[in-house]
Each structure stands twice: as C-alpha cells, then as structure tokens.
PDB file of N, CA and C in Angstrom:
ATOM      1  N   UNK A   1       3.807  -0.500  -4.066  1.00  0.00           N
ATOM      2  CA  UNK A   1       3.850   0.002  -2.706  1.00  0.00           C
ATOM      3  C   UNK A   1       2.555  -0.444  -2.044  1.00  0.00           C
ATOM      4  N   UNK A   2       2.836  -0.937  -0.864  1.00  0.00           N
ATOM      5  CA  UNK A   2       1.285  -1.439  -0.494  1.00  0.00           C
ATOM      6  C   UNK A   2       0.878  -0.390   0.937  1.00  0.00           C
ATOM      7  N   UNK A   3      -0.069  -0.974   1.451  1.00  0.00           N
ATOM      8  CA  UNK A   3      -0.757  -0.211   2.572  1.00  0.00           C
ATOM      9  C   UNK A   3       0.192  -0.066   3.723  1.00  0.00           C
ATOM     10  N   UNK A   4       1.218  -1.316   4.146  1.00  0.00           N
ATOM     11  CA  UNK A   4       2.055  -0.842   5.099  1.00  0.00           C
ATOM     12  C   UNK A   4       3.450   0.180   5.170  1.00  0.00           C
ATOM     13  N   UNK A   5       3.604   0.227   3.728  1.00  0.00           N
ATOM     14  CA  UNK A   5       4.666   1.413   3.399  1.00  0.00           C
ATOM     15  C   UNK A   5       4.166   2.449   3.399  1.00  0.00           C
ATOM     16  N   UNK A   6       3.043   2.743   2.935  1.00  0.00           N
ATOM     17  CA  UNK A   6       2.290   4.048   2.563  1.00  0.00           C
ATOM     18  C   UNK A   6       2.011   4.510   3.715  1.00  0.00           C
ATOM     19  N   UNK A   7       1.722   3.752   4.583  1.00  0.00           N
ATOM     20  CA  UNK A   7       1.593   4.032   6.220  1.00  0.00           C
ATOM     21  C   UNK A   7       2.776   4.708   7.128  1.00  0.00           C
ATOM     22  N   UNK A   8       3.737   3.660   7.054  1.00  0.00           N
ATOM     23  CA  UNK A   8       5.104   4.046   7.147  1.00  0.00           C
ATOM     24  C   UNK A   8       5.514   5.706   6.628  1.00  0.00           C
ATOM     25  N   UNK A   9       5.413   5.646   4.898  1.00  0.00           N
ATOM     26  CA  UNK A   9       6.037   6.867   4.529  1.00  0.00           C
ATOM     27  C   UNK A   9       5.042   8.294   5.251  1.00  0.00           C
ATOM     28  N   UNK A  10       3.993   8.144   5.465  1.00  0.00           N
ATOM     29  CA  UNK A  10       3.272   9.050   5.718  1.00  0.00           C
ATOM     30  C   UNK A  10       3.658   9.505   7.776  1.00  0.00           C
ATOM     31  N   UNK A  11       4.084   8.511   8.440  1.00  0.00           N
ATOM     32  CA  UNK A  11       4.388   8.654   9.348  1.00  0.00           C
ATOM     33  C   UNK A  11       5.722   9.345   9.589  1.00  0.00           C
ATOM     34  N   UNK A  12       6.603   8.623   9.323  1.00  0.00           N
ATOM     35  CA  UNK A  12       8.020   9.172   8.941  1.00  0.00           C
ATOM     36  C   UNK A  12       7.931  10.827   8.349  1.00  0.00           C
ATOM     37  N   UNK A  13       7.017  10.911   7.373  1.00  0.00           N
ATOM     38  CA  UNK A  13       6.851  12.454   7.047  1.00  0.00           C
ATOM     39  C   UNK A  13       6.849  13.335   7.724  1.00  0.00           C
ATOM     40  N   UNK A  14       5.514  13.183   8.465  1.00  0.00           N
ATOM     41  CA  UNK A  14       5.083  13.810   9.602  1.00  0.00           C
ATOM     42  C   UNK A  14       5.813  13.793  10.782  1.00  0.00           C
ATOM     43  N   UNK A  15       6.103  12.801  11.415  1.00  0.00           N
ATOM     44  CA  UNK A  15       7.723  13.315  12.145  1.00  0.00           C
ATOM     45  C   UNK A  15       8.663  14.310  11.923  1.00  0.00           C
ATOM     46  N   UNK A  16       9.209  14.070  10.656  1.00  0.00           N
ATOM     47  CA  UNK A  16       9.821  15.107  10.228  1.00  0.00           C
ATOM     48  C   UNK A  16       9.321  16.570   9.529  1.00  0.00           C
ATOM     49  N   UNK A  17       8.565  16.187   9.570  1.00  0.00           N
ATOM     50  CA  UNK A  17       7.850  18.155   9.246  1.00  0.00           C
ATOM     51  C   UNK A  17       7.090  18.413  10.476  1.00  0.00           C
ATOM     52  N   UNK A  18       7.031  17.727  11.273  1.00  0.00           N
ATOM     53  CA  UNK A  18       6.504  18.638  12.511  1.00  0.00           C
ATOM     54  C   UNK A  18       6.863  18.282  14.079  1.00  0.00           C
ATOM     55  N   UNK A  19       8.065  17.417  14.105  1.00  0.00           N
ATOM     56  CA  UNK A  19       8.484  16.933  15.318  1.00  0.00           C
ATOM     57  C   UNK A  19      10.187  17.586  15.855  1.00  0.00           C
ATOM     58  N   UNK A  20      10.539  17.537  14.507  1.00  0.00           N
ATOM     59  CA  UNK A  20      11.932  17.398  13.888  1.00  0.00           C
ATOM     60  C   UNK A  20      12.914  19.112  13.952  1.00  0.00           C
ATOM     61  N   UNK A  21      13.305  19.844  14.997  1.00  0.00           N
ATOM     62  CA  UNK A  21      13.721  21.157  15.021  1.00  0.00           C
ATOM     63  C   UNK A  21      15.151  21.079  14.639  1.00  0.00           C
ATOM     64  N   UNK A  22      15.343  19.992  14.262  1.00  0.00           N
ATOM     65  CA  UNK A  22      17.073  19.898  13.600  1.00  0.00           C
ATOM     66  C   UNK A  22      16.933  20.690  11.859  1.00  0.00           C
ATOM     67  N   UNK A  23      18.450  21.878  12.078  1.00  0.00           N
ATOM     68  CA  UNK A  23      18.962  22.176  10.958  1.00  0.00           C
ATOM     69  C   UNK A  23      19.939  21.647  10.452  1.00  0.00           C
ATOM     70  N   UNK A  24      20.252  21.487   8.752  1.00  0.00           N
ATOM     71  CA  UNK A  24      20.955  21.084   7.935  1.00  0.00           C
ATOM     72  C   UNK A  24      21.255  21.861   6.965  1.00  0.00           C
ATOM     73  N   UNK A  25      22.357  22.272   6.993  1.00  0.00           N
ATOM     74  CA  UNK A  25      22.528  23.293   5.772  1.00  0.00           C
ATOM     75  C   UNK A  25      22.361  23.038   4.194  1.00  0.00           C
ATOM     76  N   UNK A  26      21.898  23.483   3.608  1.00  0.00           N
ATOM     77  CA  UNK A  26      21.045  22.674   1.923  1.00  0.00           C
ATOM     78  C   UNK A  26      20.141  22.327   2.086  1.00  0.00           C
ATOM     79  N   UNK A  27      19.453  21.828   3.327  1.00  0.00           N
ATOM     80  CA  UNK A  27      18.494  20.793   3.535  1.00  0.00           C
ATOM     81  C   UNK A  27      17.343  21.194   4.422  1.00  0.00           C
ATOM     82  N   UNK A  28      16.158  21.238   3.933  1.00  0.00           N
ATOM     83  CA  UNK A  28      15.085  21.524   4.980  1.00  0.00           C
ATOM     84  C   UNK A  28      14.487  20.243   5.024  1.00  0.00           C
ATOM     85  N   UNK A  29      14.590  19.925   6.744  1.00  0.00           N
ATOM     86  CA  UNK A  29      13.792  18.131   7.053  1.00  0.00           C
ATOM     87  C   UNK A  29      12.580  18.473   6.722  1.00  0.00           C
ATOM     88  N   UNK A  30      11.939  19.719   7.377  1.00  0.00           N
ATOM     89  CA  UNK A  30      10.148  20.251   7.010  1.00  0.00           C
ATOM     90  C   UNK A  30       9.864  19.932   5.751  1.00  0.00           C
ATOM     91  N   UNK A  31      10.554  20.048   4.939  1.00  0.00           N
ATOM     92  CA  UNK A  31      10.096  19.775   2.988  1.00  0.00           C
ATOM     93  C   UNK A  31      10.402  18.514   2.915  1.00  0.00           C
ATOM     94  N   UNK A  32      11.477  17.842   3.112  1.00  0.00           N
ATOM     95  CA  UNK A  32      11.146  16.736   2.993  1.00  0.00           C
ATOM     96  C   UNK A  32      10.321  15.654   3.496  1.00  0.00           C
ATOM     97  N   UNK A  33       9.874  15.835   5.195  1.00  0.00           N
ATOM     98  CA  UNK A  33       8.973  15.570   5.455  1.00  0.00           C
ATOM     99  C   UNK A  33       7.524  15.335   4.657  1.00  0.00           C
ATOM    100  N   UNK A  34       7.110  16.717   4.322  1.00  0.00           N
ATOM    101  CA  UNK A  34       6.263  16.927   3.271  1.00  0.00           C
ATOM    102  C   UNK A  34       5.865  16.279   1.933  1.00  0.00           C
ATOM    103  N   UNK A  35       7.324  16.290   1.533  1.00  0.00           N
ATOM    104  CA  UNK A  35       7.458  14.893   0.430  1.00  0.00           C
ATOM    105  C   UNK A  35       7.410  13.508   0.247  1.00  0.00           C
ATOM    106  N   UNK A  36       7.611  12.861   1.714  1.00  0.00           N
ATOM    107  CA  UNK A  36       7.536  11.754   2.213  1.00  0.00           C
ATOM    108  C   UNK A  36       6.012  11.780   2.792  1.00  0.00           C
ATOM    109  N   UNK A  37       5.244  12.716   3.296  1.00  0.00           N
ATOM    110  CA  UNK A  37       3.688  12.457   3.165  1.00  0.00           C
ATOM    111  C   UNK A  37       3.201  12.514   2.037  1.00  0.00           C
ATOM    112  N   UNK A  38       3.176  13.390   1.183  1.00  0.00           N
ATOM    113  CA  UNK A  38       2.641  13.231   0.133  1.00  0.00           C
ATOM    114  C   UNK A  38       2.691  11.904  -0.997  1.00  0.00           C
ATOM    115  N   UNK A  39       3.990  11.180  -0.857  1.00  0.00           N
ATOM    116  CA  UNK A  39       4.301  10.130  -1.847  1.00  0.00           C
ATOM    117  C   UNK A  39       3.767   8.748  -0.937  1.00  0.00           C
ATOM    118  N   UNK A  40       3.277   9.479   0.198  1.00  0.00           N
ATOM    119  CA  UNK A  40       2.743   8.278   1.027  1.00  0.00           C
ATOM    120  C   UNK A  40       1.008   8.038   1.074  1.00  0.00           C
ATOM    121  N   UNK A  41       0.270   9.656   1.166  1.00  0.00           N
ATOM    122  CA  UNK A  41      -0.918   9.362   0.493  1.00  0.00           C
ATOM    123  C   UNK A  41      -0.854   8.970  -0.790  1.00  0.00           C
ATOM    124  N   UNK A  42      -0.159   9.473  -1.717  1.00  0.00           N
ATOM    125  CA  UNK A  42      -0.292   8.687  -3.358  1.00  0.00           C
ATOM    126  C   UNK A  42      -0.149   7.414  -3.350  1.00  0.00           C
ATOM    127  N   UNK A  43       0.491   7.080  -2.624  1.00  0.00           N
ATOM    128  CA  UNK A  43       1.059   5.377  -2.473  1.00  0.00           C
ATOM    129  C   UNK A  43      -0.344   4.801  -1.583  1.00  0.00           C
ATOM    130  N   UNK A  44      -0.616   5.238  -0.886  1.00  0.00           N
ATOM    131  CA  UNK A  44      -2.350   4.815  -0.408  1.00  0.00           C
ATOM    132  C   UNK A  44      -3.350   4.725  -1.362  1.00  0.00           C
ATOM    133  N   UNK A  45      -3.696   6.236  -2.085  1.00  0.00           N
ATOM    134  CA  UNK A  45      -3.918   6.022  -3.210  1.00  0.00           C
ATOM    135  C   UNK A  45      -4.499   5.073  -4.118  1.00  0.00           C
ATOM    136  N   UNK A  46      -3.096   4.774  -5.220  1.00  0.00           N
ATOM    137  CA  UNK A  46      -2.663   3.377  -5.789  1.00  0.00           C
ATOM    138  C   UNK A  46      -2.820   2.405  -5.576  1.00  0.00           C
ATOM    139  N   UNK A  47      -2.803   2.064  -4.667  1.00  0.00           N
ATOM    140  CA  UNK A  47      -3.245   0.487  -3.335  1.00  0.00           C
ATOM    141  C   UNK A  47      -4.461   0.497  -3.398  1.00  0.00           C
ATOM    142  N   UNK A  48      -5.468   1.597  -2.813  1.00  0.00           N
ATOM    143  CA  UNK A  48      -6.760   1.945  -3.046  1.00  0.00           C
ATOM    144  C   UNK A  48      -7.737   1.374  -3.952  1.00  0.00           C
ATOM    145  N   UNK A  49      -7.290   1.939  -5.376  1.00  0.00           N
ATOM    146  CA  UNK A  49      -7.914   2.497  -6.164  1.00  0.00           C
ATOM    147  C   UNK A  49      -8.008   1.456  -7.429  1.00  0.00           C
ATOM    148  N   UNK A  50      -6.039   1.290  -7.423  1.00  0.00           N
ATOM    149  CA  UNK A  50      -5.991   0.689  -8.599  1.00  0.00           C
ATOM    150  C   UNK A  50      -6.055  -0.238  -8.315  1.00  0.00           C
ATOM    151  N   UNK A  51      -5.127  -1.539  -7.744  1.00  0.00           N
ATOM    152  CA  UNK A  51      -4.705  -2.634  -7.229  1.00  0.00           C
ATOM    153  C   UNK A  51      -5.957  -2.983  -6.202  1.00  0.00           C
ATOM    154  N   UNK A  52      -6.641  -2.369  -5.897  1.00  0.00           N
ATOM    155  CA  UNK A  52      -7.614  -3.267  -4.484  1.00  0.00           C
ATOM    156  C   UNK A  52      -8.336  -4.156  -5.518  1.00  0.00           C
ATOM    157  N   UNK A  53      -9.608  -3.102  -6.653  1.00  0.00           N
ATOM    158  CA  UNK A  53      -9.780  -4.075  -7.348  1.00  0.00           C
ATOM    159  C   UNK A  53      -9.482  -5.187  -8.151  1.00  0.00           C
ATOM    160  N   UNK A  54      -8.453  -5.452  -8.415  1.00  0.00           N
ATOM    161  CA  UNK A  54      -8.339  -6.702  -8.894  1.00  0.00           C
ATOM    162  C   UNK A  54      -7.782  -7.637  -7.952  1.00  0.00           C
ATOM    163  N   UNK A  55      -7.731  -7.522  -6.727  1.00  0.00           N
ATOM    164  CA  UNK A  55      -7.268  -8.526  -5.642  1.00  0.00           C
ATOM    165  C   UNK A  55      -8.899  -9.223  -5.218  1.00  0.00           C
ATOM    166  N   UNK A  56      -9.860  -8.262  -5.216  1.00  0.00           N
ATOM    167  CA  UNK A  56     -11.102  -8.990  -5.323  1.00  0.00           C
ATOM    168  C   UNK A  56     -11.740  -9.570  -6.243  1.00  0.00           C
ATOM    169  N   UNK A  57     -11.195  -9.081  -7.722  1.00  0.00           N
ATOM    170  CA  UNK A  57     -11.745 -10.342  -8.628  1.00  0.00           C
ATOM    171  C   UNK A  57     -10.915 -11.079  -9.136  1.00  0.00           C
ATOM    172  N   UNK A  58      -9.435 -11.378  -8.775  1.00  0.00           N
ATOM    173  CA  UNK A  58      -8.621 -12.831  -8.841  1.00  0.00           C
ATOM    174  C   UNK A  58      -9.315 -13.801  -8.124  1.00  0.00           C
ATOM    175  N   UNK A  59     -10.173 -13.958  -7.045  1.00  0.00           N
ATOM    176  CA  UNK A  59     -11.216 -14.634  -6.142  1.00  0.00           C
ATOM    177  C   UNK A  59     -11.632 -16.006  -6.939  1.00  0.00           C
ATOM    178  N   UNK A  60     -12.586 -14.980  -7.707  1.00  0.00           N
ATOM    179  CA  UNK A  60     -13.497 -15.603  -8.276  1.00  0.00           C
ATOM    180  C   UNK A  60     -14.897 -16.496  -7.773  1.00  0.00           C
ATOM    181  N   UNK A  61     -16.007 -16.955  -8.600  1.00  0.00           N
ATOM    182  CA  UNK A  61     -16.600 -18.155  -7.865  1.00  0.00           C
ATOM    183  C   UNK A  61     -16.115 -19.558  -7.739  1.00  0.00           C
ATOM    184  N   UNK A  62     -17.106 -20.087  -6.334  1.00  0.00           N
ATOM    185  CA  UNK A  62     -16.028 -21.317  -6.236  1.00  0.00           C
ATOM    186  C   UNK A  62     -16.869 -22.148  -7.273  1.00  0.00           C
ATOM    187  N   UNK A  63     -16.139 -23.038  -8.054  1.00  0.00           N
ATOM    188  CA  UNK A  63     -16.795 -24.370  -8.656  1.00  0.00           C
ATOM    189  C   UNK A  63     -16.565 -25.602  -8.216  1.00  0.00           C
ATOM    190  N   UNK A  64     -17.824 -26.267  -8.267  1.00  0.00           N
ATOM    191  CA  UNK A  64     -17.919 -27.480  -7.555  1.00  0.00           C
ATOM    192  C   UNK A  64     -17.730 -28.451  -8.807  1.00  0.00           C
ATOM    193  N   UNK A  65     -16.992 -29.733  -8.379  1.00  0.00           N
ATOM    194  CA  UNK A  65     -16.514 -30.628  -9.415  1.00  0.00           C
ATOM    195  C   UNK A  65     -17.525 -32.115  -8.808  1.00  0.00           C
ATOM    196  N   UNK A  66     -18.156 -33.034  -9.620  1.00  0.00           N
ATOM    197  CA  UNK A  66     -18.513 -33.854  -9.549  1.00  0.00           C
ATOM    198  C   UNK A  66     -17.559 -35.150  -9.869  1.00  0.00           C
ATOM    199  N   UNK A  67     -17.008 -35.975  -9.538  1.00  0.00           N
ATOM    200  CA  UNK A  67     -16.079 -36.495  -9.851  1.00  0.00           C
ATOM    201  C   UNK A  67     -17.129 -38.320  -9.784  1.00  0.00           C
ATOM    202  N   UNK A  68     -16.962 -38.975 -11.341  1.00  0.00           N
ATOM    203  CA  UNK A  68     -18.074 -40.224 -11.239  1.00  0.00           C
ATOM    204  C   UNK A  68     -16.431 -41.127 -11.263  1.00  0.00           C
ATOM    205  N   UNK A  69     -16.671 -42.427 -10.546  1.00  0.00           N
ATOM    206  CA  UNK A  69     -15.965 -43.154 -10.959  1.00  0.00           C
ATOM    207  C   UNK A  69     -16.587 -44.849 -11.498  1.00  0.00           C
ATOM    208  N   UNK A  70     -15.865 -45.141 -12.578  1.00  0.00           N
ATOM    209  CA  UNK A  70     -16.436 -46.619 -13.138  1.00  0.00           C
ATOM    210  C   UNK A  70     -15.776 -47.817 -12.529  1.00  0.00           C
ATOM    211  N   UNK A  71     -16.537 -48.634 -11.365  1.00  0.00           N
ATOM    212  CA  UNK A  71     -16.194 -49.347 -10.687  1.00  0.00           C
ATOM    213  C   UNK A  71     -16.382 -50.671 -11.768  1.00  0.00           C
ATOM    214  N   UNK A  72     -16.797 -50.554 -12.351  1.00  0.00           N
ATOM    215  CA  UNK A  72     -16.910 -51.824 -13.546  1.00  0.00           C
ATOM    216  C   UNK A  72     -16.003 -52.456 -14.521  1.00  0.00           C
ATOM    217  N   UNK A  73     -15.063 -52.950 -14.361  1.00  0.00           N
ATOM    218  CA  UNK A  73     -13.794 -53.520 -14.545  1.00  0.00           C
ATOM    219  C   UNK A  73     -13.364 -54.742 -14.296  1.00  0.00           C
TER     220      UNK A  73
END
C-alpha cells in the first residue's frame, strides 16, 4: 500500500464517520469509516517506516568507470 492509498483510505474514512448521516440496517457507516482511517494510518505507517528505507538505499553510490582503449592494432 503506498502513500496515495493510505491517503485515499484515510479520506474516504473520514467522510464517512463524520460527513455521512445515512442509515443502514446491520451497518454503521461511522464504524466503518473508522476502520477505513485506521487501516489508512497503518498503511502510512508501513510506507513510512518500513519500505521508505530501503527505497533510499537501493540508490546507492554512483561509480565512475574508466574505460582505456588499445588503439594499437
């Protein structure tokens, strides 16, 4: 899950737990809302925490190549 879903789910949440005055019988949108923020900070999170670092050290330093050629032939 990357930064633009986590964004997404956390928005969508919040819509629905605090925009959202529609009832459903079985169903509270407010909780699910709730659930859809929460799995959206975790999903920020994860992106964060775990995964950022190693997107900065796949990088690496650059190496410079000397390339000789033997014109003597």
């Amino acid at each position: 899950m990357g930064i633009g879903v986590s964004i997404f789910l956390i928005a969508v949440g919040a819509i629905l737990a605090f925009a959202v005055n529609a009832s459903i019988s079985g169903l509270d949108i407010a909780v699910v809302g709730y659930i859809l923020m929460i799995v959206g900070v975790l999903g920020l999170i994860m992106t964060a925490f775990i995964w950022g670092p190693r997107r900065t050290a796949a990088r690496g330093d650059v190496v410079e190549e000397r390339r000789v050629y033997d014109d003597r032939i």
